[in-house]
C-alpha atoms as a PDB file:
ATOM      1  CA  UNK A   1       0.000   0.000   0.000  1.00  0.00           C
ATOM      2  CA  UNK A   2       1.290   3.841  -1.283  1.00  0.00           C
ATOM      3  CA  UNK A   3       1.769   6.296   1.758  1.00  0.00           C
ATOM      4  CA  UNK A   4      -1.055   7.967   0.541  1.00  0.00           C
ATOM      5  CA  UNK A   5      -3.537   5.252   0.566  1.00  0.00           C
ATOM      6  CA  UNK A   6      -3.342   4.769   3.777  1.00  0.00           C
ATOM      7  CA  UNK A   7      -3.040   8.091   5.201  1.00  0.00           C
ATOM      8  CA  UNK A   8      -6.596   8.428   3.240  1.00  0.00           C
ATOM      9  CA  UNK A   9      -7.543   5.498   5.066  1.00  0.00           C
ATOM     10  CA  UNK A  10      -6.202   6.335   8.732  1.00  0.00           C
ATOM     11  CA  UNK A  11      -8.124   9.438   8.090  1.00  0.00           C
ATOM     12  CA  UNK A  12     -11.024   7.958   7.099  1.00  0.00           C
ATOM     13  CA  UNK A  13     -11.413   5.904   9.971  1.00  0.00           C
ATOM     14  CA  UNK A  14     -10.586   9.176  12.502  1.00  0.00           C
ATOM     15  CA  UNK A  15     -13.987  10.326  13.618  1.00  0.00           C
ATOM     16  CA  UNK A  16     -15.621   7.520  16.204  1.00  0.00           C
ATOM     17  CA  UNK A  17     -18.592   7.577  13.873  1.00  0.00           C
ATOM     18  CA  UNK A  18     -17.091   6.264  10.757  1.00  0.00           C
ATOM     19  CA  UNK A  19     -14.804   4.252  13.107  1.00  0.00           C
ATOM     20  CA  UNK A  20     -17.908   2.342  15.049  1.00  0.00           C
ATOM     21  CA  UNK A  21     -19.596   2.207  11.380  1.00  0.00           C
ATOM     22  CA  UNK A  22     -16.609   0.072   9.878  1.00  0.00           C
ATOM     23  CA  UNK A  23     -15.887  -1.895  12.507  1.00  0.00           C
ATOM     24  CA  UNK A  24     -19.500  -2.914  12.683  1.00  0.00           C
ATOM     25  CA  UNK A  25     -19.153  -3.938   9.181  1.00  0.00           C
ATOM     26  CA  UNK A  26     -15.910  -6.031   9.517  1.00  0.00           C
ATOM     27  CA  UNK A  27     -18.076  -7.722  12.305  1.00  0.00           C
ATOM     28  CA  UNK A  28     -21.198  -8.264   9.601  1.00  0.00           C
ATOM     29  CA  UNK A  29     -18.618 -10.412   7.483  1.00  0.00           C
ATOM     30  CA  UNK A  30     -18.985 -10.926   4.183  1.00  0.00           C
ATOM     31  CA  UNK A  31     -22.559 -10.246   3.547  1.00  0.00           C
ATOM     32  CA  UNK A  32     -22.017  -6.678   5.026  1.00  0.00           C
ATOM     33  CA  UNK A  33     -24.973  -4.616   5.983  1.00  0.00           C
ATOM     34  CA  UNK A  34     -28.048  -3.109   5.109  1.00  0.00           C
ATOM     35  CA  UNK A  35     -28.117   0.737   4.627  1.00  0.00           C
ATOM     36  CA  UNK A  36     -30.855   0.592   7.116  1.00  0.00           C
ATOM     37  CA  UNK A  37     -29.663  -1.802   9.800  1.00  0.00           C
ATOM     38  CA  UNK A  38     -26.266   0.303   9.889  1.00  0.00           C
ATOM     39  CA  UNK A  39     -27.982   3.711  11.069  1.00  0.00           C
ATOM     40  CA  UNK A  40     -30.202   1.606  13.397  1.00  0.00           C
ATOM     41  CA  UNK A  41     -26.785  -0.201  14.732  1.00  0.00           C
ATOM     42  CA  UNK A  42     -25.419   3.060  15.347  1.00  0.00           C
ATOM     43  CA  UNK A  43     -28.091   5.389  15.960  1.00  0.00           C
ATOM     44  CA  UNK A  44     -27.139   8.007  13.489  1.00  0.00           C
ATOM     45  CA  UNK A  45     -29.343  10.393  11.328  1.00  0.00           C
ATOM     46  CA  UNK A  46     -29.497   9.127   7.502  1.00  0.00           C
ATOM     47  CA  UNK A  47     -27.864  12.307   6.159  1.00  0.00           C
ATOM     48  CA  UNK A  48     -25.202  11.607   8.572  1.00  0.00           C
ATOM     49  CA  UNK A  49     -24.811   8.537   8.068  1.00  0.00           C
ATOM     50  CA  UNK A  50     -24.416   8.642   4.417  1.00  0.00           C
ATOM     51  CA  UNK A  51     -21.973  11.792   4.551  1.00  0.00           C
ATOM     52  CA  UNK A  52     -19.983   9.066   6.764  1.00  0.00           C
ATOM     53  CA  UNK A  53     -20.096   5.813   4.386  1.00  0.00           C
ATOM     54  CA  UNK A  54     -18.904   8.635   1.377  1.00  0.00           C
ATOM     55  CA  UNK A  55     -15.866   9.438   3.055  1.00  0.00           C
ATOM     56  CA  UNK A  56     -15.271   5.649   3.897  1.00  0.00           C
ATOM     57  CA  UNK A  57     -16.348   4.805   0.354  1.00  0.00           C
ATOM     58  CA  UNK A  58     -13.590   7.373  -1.142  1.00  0.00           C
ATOM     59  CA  UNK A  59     -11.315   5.685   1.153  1.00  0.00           C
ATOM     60  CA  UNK A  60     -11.599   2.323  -0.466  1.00  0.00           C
ATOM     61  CA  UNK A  61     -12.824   0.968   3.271  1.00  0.00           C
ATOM     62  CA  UNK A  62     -16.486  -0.079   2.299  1.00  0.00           C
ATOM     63  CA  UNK A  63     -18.045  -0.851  -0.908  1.00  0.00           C
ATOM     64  CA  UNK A  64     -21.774  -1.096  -1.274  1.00  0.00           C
ATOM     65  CA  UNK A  65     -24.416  -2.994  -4.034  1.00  0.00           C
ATOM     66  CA  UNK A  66     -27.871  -2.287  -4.884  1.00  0.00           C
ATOM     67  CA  UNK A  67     -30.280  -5.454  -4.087  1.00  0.00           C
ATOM     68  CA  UNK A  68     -33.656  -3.918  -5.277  1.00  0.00           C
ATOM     69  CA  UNK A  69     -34.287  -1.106  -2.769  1.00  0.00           C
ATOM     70  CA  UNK A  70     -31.879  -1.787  -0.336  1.00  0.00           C
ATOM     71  CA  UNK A  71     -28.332  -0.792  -0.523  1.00  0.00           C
ATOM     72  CA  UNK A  72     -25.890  -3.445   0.913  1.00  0.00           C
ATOM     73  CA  UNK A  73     -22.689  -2.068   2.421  1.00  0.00           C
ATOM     74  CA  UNK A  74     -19.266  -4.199   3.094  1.00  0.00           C
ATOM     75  CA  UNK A  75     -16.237  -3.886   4.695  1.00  0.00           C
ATOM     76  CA  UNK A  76     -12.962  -4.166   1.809  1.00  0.00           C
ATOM     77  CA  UNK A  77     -11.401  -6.771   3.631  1.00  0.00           C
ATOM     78  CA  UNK A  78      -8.351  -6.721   1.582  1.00  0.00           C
ATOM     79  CA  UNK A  79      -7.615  -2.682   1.770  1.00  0.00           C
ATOM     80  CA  UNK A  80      -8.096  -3.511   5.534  1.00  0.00           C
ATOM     81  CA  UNK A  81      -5.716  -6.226   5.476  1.00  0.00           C
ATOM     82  CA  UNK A  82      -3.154  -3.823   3.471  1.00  0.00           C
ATOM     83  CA  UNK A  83      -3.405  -0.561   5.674  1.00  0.00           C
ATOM     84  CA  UNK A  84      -3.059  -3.558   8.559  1.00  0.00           C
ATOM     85  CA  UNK A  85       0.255  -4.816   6.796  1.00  0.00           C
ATOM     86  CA  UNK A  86       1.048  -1.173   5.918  1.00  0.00           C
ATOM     87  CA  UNK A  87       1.392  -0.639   9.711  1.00  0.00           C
ATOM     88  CA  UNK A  88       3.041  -3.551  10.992  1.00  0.00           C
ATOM     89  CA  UNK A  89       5.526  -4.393   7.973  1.00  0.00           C
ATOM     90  CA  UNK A  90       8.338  -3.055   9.936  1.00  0.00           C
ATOM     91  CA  UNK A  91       7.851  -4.179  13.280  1.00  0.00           C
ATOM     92  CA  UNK A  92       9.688  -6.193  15.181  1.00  0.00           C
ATOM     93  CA  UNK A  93      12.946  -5.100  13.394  1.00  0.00           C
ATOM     94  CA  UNK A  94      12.025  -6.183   9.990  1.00  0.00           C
ATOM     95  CA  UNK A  95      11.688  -9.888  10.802  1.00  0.00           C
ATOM     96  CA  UNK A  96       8.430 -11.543  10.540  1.00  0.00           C
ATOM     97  CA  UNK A  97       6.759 -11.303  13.763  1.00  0.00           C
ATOM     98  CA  UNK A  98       4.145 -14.090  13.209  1.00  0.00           C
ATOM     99  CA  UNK A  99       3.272 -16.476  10.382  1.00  0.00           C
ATOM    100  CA  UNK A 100       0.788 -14.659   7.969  1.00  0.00           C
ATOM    101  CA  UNK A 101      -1.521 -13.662  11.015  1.00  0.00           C
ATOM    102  CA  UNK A 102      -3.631 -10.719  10.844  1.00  0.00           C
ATOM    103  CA  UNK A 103      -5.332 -11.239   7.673  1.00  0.00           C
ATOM    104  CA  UNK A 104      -9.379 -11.313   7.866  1.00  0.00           C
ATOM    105  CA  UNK A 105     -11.166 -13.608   6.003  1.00  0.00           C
ATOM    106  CA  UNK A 106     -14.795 -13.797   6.272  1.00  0.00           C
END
């Protein structure tokens, strides 16, 4: 992951809204969330909820599909697993603290 990337994500996810929002979708797994159940889940206006998923959105963190009229929003496991490695891929002096641990797979 580019520097940039994941300054664009770690700013993304710097407001506890948007931070509480994506973690609740890493929790959903793989079939993510309804639109709906989100703001329910967090107990957040629509407008404000959607002015939130944008800026996660333009981070690369969520990704969302139309299923008739409800929109379905996920967590992008892999550009988590990236900003994760992003982090950590000079820790413990370089060597490899653990065996491929860390990645999410729902």
């Amino acid at each position: 992951m580019e520097t940039d990337l994941a300054l664009g994500a770690l700013r993304a996810l710097a407001h506890d809204s948007r931070l509480a929002a994506f973690r609740a979708l890493v929790q959903a797994g793989a079939d993510g969330l309804a639109v709906g159940e989100l703001r329910d889940l967090l107990g957040l206006p629509p407008a404000t909820l959607t002015a939130h998923l944008n800026v996660l959105r333009a981070a690369g963190l969520v990704a969302d599909t139309r299923e008739g009229r409800v929109i379905r929003v996920r967590a992008d496991y892999a550009r988590m697993d990236a900003l994760i490695a992003y982090l950590t891929e000079n820790c413990c002096q370089g060597a490899a603290c653990a065996p491929a641990a860390g990645r999410c797979t729902p």
